[in-house]
N, C-alpha and C. Protein backbone atom coordinates (compact mmCIF):
# COMPACT_ATOMS: atom_id res chain seq x y z
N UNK A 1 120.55 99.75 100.53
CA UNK A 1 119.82 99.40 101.73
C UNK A 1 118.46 98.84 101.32
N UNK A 2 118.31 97.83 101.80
CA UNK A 2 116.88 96.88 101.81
C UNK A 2 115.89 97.44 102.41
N UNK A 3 114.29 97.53 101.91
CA UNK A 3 113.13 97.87 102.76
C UNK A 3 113.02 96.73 103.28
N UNK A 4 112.29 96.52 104.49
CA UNK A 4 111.03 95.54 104.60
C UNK A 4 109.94 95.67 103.97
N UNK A 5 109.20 94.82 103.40
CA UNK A 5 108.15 94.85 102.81
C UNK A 5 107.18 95.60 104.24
N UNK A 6 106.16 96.09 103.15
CA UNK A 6 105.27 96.85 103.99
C UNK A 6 104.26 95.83 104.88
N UNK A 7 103.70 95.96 105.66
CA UNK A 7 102.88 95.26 106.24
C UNK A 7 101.62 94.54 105.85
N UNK A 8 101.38 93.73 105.98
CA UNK A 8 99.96 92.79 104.97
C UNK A 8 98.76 92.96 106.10
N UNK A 9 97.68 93.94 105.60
CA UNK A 9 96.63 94.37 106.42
C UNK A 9 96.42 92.78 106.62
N UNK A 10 95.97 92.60 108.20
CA UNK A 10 95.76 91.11 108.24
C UNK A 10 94.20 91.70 109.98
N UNK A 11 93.54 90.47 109.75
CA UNK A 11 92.32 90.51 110.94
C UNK A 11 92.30 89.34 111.41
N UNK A 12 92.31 89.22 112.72
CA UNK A 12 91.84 88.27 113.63
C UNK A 12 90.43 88.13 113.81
N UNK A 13 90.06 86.67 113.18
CA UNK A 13 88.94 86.82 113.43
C UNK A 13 88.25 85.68 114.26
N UNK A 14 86.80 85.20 115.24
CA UNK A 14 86.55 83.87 116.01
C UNK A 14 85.57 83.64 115.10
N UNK A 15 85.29 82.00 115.03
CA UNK A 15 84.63 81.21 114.56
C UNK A 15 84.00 81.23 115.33
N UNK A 16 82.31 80.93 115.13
CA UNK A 16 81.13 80.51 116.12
C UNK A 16 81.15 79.29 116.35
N UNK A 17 80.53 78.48 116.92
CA UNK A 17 80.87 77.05 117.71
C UNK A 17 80.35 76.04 116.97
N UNK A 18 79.73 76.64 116.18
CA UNK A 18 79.19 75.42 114.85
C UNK A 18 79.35 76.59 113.45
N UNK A 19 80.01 75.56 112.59
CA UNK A 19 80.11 75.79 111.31
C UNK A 19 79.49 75.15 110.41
N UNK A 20 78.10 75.03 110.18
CA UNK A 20 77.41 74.32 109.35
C UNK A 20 76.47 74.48 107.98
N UNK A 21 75.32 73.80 107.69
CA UNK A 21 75.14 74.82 106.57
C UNK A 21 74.31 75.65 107.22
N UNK A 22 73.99 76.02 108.11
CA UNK A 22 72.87 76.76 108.49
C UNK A 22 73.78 78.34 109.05
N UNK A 23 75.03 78.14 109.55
CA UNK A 23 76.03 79.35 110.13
C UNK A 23 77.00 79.62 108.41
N UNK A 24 77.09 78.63 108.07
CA UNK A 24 78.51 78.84 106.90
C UNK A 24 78.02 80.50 105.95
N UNK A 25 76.64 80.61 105.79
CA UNK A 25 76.60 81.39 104.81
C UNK A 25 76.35 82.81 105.14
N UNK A 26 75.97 83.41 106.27
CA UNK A 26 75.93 84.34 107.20
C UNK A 26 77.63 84.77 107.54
N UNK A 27 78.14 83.74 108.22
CA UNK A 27 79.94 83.62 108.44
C UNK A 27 80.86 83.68 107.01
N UNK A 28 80.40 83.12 106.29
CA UNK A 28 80.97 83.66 104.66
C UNK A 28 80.57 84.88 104.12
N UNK A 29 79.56 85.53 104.61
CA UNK A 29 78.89 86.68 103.83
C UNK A 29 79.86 87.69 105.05
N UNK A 30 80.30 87.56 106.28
CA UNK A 30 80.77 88.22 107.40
C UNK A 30 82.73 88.37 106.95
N UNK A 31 82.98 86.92 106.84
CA UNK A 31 83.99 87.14 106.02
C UNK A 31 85.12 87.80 104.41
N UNK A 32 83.80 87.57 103.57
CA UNK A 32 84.02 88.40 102.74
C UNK A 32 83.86 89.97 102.74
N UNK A 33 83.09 90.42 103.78
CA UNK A 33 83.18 91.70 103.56
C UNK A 33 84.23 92.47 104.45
N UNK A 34 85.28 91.37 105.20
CA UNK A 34 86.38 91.52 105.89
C UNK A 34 86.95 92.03 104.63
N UNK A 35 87.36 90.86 103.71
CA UNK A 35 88.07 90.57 102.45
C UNK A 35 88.03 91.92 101.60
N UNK A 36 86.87 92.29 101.47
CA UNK A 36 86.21 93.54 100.42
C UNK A 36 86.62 95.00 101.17
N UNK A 37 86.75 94.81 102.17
CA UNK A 37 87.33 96.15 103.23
C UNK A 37 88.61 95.77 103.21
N UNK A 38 89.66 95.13 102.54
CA UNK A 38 90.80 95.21 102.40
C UNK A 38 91.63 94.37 102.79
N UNK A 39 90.94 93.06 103.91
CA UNK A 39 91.77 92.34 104.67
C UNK A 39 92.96 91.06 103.04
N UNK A 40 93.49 91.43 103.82
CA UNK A 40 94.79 90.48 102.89
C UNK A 40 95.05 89.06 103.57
N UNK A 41 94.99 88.64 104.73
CA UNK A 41 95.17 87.97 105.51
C UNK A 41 94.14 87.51 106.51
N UNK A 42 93.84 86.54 107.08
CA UNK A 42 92.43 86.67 107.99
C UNK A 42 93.37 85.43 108.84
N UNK A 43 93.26 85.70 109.63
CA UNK A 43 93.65 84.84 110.91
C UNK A 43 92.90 84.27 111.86
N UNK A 44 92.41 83.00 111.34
CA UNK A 44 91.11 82.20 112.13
C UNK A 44 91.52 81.87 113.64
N UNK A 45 90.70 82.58 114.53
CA UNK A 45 90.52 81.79 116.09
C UNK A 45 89.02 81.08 116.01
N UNK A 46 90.27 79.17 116.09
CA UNK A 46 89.34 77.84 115.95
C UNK A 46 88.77 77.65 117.51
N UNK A 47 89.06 78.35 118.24
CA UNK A 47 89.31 77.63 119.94
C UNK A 47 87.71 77.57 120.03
N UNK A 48 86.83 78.21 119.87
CA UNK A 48 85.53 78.07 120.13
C UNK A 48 84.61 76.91 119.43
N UNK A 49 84.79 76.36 117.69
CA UNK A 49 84.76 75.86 117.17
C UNK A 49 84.42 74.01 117.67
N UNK A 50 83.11 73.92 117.61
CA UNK A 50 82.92 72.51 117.74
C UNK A 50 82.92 71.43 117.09
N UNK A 51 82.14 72.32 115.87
CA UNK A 51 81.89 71.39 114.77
C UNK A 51 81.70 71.98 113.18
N UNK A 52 82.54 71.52 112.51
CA UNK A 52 82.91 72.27 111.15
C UNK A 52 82.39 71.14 110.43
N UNK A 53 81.10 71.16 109.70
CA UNK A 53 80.81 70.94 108.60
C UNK A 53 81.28 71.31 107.28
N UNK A 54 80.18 70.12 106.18
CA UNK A 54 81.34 69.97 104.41
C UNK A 54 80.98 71.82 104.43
N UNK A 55 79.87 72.50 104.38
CA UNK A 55 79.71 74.20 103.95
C UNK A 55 80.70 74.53 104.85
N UNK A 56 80.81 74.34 106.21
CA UNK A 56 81.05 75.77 106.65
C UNK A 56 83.02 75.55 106.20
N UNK A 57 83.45 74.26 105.48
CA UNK A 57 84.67 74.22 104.94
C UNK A 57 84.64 74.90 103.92
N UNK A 58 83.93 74.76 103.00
CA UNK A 58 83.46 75.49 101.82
C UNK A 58 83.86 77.52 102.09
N UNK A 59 82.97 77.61 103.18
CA UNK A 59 83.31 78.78 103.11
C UNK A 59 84.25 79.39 103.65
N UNK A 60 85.20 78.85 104.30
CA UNK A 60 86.22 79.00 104.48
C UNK A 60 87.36 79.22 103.67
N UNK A 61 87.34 78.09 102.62
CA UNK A 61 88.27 78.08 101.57
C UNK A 61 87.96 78.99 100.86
N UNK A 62 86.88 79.93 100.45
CA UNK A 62 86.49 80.23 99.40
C UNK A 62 86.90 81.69 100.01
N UNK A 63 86.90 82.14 101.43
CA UNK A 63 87.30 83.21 101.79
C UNK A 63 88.62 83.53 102.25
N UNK A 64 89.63 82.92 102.66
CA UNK A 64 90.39 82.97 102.31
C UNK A 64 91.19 82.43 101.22
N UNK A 65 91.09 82.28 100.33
CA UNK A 65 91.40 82.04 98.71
C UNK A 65 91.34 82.94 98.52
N UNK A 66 90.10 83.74 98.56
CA UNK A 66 89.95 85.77 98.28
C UNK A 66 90.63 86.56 98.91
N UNK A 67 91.39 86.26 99.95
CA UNK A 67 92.41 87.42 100.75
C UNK A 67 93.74 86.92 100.47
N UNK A 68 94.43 85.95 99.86
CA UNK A 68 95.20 85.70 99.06
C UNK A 68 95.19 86.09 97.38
N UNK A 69 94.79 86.63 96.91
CA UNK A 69 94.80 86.71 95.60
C UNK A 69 95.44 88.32 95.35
């Protein structure tokens, strides 16, 4: 008999309405400590999201890259 794999701690989380360099590093420092408390998965709600600047991509990738590993 087969398990299911166990469940992948995962968080929903909202983006603020600008992602720029002035939000990216506050929102990356908010995200990683999702990451560091265990999140495995982070599940972005974009719906609020106006405008995503080159950082606030940056920190995006860079935080979830860390809840994949």
């Amino acid at each position: 008999m087969s398990q299911s794999p166990a469940p992948v701690p995962s968080v929903l989380v909202e983006a603020p309405a600008r992602l720029d360099q002035v939000t990216a590093g506050p929102y990356g420092a908010f995200l990683k400590g999702l990451v560091d408390a265990g999140a495995q998965r982070l599940i972005l709600d974009l719906a609020a999201l106006e405008y995503l600047g080159s950082a606030g991509v940056r920190s995006l990738v860079v935080e979830i890259g860390r809840a994949h590993v």
